[in-house]
Every structure is written in C-alpha cells, then in structure tokens.
C-alpha atoms as a PDB file:
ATOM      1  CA  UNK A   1       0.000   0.000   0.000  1.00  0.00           C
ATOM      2  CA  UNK A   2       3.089   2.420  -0.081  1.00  0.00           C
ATOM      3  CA  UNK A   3       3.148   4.323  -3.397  1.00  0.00           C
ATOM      4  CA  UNK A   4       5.183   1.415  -4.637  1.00  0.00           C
ATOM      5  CA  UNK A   5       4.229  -1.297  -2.530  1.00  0.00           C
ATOM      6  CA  UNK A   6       1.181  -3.339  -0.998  1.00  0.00           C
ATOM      7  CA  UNK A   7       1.007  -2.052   2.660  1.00  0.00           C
ATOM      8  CA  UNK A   8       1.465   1.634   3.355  1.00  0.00           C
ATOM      9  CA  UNK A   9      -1.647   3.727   1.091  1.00  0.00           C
ATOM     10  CA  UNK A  10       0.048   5.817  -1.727  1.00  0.00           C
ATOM     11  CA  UNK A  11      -1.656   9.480  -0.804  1.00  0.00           C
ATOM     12  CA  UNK A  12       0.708  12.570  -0.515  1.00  0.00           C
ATOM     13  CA  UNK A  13       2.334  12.253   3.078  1.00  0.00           C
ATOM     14  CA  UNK A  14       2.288  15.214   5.919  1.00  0.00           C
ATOM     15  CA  UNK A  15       4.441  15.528   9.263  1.00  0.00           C
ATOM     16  CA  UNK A  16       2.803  14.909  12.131  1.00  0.00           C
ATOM     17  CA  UNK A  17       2.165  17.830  14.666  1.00  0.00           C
ATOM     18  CA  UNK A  18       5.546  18.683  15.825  1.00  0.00           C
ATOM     19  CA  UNK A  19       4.698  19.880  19.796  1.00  0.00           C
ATOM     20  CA  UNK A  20       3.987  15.258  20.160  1.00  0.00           C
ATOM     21  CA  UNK A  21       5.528  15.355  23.017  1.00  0.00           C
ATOM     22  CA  UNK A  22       3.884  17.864  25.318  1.00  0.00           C
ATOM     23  CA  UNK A  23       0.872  16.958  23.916  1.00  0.00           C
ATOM     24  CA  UNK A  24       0.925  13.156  24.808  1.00  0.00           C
ATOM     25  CA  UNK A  25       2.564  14.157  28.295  1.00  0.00           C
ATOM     26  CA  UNK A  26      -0.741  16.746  29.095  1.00  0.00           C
ATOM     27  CA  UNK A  27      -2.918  13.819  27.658  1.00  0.00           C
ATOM     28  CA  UNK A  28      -0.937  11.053  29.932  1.00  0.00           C
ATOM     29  CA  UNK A  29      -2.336  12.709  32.997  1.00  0.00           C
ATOM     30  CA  UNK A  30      -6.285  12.519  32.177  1.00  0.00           C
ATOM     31  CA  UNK A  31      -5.752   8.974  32.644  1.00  0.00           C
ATOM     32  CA  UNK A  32      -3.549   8.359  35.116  1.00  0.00           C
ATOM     33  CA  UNK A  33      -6.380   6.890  37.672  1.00  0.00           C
ATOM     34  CA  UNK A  34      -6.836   4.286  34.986  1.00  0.00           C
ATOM     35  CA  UNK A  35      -5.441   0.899  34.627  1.00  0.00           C
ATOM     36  CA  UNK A  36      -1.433   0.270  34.540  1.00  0.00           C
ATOM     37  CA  UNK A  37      -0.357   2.161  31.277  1.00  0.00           C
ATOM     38  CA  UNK A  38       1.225  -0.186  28.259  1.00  0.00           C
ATOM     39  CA  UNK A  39       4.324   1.617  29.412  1.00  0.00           C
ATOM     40  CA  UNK A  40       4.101  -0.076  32.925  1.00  0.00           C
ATOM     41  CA  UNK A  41       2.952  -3.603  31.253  1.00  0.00           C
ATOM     42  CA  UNK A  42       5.705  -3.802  28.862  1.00  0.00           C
ATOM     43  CA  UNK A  43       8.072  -2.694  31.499  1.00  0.00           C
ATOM     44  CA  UNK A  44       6.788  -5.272  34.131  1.00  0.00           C
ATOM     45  CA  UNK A  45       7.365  -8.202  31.180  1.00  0.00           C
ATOM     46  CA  UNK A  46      11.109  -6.500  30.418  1.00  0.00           C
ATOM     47  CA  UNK A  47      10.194  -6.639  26.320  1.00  0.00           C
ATOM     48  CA  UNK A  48       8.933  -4.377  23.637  1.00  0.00           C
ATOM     49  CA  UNK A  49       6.436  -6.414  20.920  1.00  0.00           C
ATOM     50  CA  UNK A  50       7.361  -4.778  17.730  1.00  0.00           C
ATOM     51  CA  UNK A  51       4.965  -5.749  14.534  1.00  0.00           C
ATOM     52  CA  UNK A  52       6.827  -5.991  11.215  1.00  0.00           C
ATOM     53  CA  UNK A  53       5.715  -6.932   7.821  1.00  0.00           C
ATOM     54  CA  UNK A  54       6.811 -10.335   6.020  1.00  0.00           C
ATOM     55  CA  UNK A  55       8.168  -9.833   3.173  1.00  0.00           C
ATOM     56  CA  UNK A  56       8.846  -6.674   2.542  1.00  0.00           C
ATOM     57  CA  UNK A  57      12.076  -5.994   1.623  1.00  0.00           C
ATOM     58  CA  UNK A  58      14.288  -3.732   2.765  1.00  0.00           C
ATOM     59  CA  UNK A  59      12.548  -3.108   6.016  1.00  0.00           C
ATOM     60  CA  UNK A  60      11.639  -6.708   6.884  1.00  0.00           C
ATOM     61  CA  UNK A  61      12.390 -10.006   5.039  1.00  0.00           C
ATOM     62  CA  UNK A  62      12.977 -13.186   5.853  1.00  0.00           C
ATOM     63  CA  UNK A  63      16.645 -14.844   5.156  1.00  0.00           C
ATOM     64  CA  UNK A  64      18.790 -17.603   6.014  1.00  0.00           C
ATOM     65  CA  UNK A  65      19.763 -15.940   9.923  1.00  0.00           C
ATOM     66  CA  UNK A  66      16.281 -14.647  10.428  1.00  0.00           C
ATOM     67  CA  UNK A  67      14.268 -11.942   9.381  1.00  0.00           C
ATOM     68  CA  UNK A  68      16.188  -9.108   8.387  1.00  0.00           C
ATOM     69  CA  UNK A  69      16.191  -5.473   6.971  1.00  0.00           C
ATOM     70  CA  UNK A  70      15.945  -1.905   8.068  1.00  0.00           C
ATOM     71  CA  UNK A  71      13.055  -2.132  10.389  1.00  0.00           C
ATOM     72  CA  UNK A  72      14.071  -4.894  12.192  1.00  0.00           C
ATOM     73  CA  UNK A  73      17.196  -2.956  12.774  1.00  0.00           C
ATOM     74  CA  UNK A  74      15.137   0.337  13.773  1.00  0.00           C
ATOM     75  CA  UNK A  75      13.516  -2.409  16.336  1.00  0.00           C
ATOM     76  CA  UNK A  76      16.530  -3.323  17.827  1.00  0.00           C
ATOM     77  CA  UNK A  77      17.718   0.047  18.598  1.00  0.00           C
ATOM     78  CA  UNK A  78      14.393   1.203  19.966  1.00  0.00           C
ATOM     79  CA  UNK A  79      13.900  -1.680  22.518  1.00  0.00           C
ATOM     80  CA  UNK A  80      17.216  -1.092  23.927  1.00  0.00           C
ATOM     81  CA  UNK A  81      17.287   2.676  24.411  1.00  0.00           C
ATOM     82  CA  UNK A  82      13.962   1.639  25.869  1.00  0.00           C
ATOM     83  CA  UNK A  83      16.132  -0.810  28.364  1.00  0.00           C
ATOM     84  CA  UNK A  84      13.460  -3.378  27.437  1.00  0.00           C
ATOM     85  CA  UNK A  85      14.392  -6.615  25.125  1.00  0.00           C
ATOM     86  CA  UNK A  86      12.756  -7.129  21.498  1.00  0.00           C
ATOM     87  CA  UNK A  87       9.781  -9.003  20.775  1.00  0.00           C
ATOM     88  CA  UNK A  88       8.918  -9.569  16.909  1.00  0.00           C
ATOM     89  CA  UNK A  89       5.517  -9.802  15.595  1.00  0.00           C
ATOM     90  CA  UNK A  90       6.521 -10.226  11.901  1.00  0.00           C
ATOM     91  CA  UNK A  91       2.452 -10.520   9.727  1.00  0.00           C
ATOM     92  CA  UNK A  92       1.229 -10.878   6.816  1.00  0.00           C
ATOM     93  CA  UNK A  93      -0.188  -7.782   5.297  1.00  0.00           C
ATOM     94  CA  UNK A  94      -3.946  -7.568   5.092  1.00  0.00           C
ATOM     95  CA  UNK A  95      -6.313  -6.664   1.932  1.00  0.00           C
ATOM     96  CA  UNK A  96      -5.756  -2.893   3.255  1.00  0.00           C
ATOM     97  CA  UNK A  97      -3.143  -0.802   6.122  1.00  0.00           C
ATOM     98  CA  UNK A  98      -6.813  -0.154   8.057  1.00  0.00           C
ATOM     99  CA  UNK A  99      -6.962  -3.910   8.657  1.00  0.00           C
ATOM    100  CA  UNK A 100      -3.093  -3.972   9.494  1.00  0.00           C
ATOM    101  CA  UNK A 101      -3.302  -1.471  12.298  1.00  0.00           C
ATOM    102  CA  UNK A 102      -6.827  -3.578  13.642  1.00  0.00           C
ATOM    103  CA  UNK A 103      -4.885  -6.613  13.245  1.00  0.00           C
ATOM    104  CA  UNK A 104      -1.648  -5.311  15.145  1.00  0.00           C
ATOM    105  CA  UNK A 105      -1.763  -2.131  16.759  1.00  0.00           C
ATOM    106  CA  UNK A 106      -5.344  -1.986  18.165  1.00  0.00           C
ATOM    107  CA  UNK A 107      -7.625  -4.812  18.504  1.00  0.00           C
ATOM    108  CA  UNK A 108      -5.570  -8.288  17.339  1.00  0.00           C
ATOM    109  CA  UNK A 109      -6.329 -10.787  14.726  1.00  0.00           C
ATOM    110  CA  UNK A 110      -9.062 -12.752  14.561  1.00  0.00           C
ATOM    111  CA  UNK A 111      -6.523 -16.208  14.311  1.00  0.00           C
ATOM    112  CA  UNK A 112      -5.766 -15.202  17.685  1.00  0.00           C
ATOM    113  CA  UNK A 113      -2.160 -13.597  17.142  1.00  0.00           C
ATOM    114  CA  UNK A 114      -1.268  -9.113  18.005  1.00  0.00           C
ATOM    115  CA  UNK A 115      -1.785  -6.598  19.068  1.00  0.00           C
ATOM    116  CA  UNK A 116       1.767  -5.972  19.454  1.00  0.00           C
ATOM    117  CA  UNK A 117       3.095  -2.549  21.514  1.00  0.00           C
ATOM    118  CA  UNK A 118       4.148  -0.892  18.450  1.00  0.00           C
ATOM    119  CA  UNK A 119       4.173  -1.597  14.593  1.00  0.00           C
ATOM    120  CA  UNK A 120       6.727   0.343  12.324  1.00  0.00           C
ATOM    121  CA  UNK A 121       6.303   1.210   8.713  1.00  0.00           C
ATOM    122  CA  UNK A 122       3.299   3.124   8.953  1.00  0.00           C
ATOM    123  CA  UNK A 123       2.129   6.480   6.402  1.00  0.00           C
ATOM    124  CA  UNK A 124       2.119   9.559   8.956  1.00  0.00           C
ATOM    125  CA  UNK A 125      -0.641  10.972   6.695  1.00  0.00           C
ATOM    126  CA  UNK A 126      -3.141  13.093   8.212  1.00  0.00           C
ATOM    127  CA  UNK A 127      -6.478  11.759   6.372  1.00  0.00           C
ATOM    128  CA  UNK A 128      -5.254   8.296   6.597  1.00  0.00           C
ATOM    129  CA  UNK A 129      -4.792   9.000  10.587  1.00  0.00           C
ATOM    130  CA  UNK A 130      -8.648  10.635  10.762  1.00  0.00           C
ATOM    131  CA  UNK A 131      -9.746   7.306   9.539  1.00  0.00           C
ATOM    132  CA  UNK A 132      -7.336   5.317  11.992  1.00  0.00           C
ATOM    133  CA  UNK A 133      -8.522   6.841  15.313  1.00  0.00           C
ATOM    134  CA  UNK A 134      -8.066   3.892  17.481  1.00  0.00           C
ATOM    135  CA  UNK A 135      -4.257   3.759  16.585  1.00  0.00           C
ATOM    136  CA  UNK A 136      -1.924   7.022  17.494  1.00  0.00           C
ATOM    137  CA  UNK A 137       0.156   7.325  14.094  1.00  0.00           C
ATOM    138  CA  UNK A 138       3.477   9.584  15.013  1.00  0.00           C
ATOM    139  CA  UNK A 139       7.575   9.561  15.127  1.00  0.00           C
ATOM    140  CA  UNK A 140       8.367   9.507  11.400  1.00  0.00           C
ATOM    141  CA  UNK A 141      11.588   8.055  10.725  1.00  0.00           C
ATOM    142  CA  UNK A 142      11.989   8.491   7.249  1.00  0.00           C
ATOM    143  CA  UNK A 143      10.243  10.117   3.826  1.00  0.00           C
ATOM    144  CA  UNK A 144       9.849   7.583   1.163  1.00  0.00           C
ATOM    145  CA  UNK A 145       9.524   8.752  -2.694  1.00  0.00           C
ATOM    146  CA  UNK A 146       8.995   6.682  -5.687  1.00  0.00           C
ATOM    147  CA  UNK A 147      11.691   6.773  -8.323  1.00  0.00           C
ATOM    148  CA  UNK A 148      12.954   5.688 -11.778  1.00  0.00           C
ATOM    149  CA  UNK A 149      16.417   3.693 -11.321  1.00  0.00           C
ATOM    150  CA  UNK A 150      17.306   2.900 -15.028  1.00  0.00           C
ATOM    151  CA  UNK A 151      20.995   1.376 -16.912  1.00  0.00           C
ATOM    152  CA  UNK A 152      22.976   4.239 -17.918  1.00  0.00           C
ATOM    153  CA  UNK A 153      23.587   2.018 -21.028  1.00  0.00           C
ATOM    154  CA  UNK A 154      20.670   1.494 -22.210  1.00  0.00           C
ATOM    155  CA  UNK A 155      18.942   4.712 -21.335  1.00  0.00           C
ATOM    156  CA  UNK A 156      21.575   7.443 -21.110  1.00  0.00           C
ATOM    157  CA  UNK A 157      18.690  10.181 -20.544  1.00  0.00           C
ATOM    158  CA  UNK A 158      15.279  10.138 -19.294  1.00  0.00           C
ATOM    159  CA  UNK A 159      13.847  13.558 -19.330  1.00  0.00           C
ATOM    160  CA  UNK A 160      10.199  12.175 -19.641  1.00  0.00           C
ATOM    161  CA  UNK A 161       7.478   9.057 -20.261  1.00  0.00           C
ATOM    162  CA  UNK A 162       8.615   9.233 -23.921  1.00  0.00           C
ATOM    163  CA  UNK A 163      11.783   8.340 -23.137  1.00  0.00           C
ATOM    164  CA  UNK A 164      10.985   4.906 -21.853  1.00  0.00           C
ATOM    165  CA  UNK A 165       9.133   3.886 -24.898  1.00  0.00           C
ATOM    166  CA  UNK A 166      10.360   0.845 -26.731  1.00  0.00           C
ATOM    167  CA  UNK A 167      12.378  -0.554 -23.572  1.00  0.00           C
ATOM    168  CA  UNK A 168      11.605  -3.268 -20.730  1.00  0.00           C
ATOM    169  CA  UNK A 169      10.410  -1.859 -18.003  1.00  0.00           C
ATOM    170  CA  UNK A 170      10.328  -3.342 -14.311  1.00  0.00           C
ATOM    171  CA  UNK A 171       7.654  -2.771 -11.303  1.00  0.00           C
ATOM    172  CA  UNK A 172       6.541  -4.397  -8.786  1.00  0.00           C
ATOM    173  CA  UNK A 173       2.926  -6.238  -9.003  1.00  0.00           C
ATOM    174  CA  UNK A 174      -0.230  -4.330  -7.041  1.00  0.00           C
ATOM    175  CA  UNK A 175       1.441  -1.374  -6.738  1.00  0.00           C
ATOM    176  CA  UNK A 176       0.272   2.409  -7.293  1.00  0.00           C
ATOM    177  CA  UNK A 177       4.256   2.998  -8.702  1.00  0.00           C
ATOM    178  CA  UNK A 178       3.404   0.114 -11.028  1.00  0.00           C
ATOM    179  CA  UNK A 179      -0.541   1.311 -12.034  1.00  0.00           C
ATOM    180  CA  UNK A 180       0.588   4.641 -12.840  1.00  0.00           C
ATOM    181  CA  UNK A 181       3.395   3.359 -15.046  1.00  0.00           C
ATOM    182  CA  UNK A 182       0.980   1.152 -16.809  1.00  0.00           C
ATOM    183  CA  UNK A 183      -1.524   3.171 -16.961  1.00  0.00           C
ATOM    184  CA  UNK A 184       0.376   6.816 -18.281  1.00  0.00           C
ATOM    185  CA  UNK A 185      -0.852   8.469 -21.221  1.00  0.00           C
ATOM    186  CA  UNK A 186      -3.947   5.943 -22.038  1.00  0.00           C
ATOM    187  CA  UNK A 187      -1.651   2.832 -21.561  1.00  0.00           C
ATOM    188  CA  UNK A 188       1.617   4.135 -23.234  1.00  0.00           C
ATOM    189  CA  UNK A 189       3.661   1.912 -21.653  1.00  0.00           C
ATOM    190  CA  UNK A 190       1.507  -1.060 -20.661  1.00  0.00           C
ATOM    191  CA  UNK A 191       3.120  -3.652 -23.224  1.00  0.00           C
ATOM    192  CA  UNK A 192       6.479  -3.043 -21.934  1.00  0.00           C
ATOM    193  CA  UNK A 193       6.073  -3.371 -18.429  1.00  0.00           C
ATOM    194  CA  UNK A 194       7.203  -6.280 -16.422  1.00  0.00           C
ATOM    195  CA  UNK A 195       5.608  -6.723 -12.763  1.00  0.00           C
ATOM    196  CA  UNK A 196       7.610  -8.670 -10.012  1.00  0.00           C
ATOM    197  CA  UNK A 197       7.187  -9.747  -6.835  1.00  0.00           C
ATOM    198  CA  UNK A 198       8.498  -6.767  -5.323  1.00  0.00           C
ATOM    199  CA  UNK A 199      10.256  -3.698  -6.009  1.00  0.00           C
ATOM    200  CA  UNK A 200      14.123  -4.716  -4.892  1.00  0.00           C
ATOM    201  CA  UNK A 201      13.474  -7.952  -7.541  1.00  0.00           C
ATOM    202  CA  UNK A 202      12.334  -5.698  -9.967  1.00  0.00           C
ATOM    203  CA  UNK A 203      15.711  -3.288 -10.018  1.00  0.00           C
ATOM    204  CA  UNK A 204      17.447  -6.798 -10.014  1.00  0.00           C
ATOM    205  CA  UNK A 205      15.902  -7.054 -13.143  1.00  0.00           C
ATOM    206  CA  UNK A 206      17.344  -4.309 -14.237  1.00  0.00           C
ATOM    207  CA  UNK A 207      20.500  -5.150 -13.045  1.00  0.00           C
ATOM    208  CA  UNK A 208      20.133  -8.695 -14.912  1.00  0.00           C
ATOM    209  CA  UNK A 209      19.584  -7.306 -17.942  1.00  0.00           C
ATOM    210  CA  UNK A 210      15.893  -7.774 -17.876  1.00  0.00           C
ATOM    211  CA  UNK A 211      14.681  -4.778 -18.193  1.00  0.00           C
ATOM    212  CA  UNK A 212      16.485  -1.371 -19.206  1.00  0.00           C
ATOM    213  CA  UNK A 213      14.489   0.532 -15.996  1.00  0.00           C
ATOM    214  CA  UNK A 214      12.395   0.200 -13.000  1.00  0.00           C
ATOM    215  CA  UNK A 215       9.417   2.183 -11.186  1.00  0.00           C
ATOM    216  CA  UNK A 216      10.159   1.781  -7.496  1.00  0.00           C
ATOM    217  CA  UNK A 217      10.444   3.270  -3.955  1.00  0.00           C
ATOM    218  CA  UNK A 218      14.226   4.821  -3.686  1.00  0.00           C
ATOM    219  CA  UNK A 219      14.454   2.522  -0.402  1.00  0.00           C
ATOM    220  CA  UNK A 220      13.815  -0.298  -2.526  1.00  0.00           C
ATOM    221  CA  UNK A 221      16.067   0.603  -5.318  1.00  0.00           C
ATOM    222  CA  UNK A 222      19.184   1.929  -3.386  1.00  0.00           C
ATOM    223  CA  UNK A 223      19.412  -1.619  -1.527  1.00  0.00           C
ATOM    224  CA  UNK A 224      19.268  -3.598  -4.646  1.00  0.00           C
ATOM    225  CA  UNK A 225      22.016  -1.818  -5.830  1.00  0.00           C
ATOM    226  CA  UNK A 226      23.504  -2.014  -2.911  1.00  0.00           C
ATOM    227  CA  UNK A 227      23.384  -5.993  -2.336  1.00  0.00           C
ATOM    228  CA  UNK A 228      24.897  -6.239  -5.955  1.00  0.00           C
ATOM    229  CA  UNK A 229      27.901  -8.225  -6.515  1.00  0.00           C
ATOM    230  CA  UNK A 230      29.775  -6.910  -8.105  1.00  0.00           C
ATOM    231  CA  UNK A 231      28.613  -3.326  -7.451  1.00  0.00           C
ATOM    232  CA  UNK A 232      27.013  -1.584 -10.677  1.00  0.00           C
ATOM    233  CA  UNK A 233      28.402   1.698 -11.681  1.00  0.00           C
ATOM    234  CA  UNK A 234      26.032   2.471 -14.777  1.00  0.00           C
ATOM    235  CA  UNK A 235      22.523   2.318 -12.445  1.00  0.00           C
ATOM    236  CA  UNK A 236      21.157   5.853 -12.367  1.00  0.00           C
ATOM    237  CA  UNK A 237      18.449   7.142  -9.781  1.00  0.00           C
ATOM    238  CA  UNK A 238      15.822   9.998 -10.513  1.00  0.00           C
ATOM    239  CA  UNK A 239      12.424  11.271 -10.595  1.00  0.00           C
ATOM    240  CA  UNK A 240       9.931  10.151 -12.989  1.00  0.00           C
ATOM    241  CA  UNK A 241       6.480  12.096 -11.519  1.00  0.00           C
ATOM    242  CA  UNK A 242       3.332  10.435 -13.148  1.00  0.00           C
ATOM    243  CA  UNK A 243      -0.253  10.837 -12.092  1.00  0.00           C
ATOM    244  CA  UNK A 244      -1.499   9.453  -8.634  1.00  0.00           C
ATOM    245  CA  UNK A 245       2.509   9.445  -7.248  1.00  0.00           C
ATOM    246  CA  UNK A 246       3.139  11.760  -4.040  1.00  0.00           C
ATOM    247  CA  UNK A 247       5.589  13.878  -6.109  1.00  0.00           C
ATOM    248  CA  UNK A 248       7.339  14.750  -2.612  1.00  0.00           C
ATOM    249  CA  UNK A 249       6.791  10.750  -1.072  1.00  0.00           C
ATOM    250  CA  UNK A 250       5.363  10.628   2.225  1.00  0.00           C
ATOM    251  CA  UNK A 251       6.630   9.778   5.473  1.00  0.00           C
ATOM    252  CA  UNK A 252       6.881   6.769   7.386  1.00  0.00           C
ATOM    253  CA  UNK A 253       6.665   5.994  11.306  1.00  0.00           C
ATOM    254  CA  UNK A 254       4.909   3.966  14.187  1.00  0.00           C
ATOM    255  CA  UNK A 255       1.822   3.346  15.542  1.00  0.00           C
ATOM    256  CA  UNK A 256       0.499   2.570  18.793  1.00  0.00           C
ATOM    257  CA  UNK A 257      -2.979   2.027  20.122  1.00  0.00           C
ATOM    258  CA  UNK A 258      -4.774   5.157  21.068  1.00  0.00           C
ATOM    259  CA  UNK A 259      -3.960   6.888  24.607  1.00  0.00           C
ATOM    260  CA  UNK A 260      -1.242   5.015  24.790  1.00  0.00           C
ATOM    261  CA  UNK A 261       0.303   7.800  25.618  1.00  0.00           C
ATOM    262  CA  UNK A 262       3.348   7.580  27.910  1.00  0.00           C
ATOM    263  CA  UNK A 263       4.322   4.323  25.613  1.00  0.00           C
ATOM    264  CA  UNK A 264       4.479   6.694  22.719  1.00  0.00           C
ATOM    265  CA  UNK A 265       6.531   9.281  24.585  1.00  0.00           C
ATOM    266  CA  UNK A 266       8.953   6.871  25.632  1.00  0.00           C
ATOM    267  CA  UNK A 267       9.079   5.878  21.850  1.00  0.00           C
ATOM    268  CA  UNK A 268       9.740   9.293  20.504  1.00  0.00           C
ATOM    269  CA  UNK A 269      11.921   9.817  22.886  1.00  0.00           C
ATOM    270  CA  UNK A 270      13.637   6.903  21.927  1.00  0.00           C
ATOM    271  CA  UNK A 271      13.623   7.606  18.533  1.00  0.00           C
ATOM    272  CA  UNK A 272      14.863  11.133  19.351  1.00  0.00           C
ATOM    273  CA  UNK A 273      18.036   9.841  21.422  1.00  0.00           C
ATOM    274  CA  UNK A 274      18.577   7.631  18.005  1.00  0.00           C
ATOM    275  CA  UNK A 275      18.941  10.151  15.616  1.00  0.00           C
ATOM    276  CA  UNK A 276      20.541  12.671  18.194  1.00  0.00           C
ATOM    277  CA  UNK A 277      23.696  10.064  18.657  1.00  0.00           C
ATOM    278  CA  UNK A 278      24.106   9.549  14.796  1.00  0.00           C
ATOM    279  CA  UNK A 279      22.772   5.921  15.415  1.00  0.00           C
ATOM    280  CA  UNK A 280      20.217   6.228  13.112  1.00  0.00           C
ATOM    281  CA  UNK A 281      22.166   7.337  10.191  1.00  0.00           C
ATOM    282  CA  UNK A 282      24.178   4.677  10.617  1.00  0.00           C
ATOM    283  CA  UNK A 283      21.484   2.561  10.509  1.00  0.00           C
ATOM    284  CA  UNK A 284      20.860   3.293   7.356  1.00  0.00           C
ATOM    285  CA  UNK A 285      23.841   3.377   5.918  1.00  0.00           C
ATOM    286  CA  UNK A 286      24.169  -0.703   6.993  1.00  0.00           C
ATOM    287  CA  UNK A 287      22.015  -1.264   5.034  1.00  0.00           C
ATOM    288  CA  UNK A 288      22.834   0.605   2.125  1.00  0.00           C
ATOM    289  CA  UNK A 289      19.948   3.411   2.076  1.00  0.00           C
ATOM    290  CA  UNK A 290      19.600   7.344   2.466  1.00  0.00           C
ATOM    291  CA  UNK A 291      18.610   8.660   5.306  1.00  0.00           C
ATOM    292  CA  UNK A 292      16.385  11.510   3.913  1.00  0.00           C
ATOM    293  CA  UNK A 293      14.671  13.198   6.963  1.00  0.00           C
ATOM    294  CA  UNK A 294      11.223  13.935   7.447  1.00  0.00           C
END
C-alpha cells in the first residue's frame, strides 16, 4: 500500500504535529487513575512487541539468519534505548493498512495472534490517521519517494514518459508505482512493463539485464544496488512524476494504540536519542539506504 508497494496507502504524506511530546505528556495525565499504562505492562514483562511486515524488503524479510532489513534494525535500537528486550511480531499484510493497524496495533487478529506494543512502517498521513482513530500514528523516521532507477547504457537520458518507450520496463505487481506506469498516457507503456514480486526484484531485473528501468520506492532501489555483486556503476536514480505518485513521497513511522500515551513518549523519545547520537544514520547506511529526513 506504499506508493510502490502493498502495505502503506500511496496518498501525498504530511508531518505529524511537531509539539507530540507535550501533547501526549498533558494527555498522559487525564488517565492516570486508569489501569497500569502499556508503558508499565511492557516494562513489568522487560520486552517491547514490535509488529513488522513479512516480506517486505528492505525493512523486513525473511533470510537464512532470520528476518532481516531496516526495520528490524530500527527495532533493535528502539527496545534497547527503551532498556526493554525485542519481541517480533513479523504478519502478513492484510487486503488494506486499516486492517493492518486492527490486526496489530489496536484490537488483534481474529486467528488469535497481536496486538503488538508498536508496529513500524506506517504512512504519517493526516487523512489516513482521521480514519485510523483507534491507533496514534506519530515519530516519522523516514520520507519515502517513488523513483525511476534505469541502466545508464541502455537509457543514457530520461527527461520524460517518452523516453521509456520501446524498452523493458520493471515494477513491482499491485502497486500504485506500477498502475501509474501502466496506466500513463492511455496505456503508453503497458506492453512493456514487467511486474515482479516486489520492487528490490524488480531493479534486479534491471540489473540482470531484464529490463532497461524500473518504477520503485528509492528505499527499494538503493538496496538492490547495494546488495549487488559486483557493485554496478552504470545504475542511475531519478524522478519520474506520473499521475497518482506523491511527487514529494510521504513519510513513514509507528503506531500505537490510542492513549497510549506515555508508551508513545517513551518511543519518541527513543527515537529522538537515536537520531541525536548519529545511530540512526548509521542505521541506514548498513544497510545501504539514504537517510532523507522527514
């Protein structure tokens, strides 16, 4: 459902209010008479439950050691500036990201498995949030943008759609990236494109020789080329706006369930200590992508 991907929803993204953490501190205090906060619970059980897609590489894919990828990484960092140990809740995705946060964040699946505390990878978007109001949607950690990552060789300039006619292109399947390539200019391109699995197989395509370029998220390009053996030199990275893409990207952060609060100030907080000490950024650059801030 990200602009180039099945989970996150691909509408133009918007920061969340910037004052979070006064405001979840003032509303922390209407309900301190109530039952122990999440903070207390997952403190008393010394782990953070952190909900992570399958599948969905970079962020969170399964491999050989485990799953693996930027979130889980992001995971790991938060759970032990929190002091707690990690917990992973890696799911499916559902038919939409308003079943994921039901499924994970707020309510649990009906197979009996979630809520977790937190889930990462979520659009900080404020219509989507108005229709999410039993999940808190905040801390963006990164802006994600879809982009064209093409073969120098084969396409030495792209200055528009016209460019790309007559060459193999690569997206990945049930995608918005992928519908507005196919769908451009009453179907332009629709005979050349190739769908894949996902959008890092689809710039391996490229890579292979399979296609000449590839309609992805940036995350999802710059770790392909990154993983590559031996390292390409002639892959090129650049906008490509089309109809129904966030021309800016949108950002990406965490949910919790609503008043939740002191749980989601110790997470910003968390998340603020991260970036502060440069651990973040190097985050990122393990594993091989920009950190382009919110």
């Amino acid at each position: 459902m990200n602009g180039a991907s099945h989970k996150p929803p691909s509408t133009g993204r918007r920061q969340l209010v910037l004052g979070l953490l006064p405001l979840l501190a003032g509303m922390g205090a209407a309900h301190a008479q109530e039952e122990p906060s999440g903070l207390e619970r997952i403190r008393a059980n010394g782990a953070l439950k952190v909900a992570l897609y399958n599948d969905f590489p970079p962020f969170s894919a399964k491999s050989a050691q485990g799953i693996q990828g930027l979130d889980v990484s992001l995971a790991q960092a938060l759970a032990r500036a929190m002091g707690l140990q990690l917990s992973l809740l890696p799911f499916d995705g559902d038919e939409n990201m308003n079943d994921d946060l039901r499924n994970m964040v707020w309510k649990g699946h009906y197979l009996g498995y979630g809520p977790a505390d937190v889930m990462l990878h979520v659009p900080v978007d404020k219509y989507f949030m108005q229709q999410n109001r039993q999940a808190l949607i905040f801390a963006p950690y990164m802006r994600e943008q879809v982009v064209l990552v093409r073969d120098k060789r084969r396409l030495p300039e792209v200055a528009g759609v016209a460019d790309l006619r007559g060459v193999p292109l690569a997206a990945e399947r049930g995608t918005g990236a992928a519908s507005a390539l196919i769908g451009h200019d009453n179907r332009l391109l629709s005979a050349q494109v190739h769908l894949y699995e996902n959008g890092v197989k689809a710039v391996q395509a490229v890579l292979q020789g399979e296609a000449a370029a590839a309609y992805v998220t940036r995350a999802q390009a710059e770790s392909a080329i990154f993983q590559a053996q031996p390292r390409s030199e002639q892959m090129a990275i650049g906008e490509l706006p089309l109809a129904g893409v966030p021309s800016q990207g949108w950002l990406v952060g965490m949910a919790i369930k609503a008043r939740n609060e002191e749980l989601g100030q110790a997470l910003q907080q968390a998340l603020q200590s991260l970036r502060g000490s440069g651990e973040l950024l190097a985050i990122f650059k393990q594993h091989g992508l920009t950190l382009t801030a919110p």
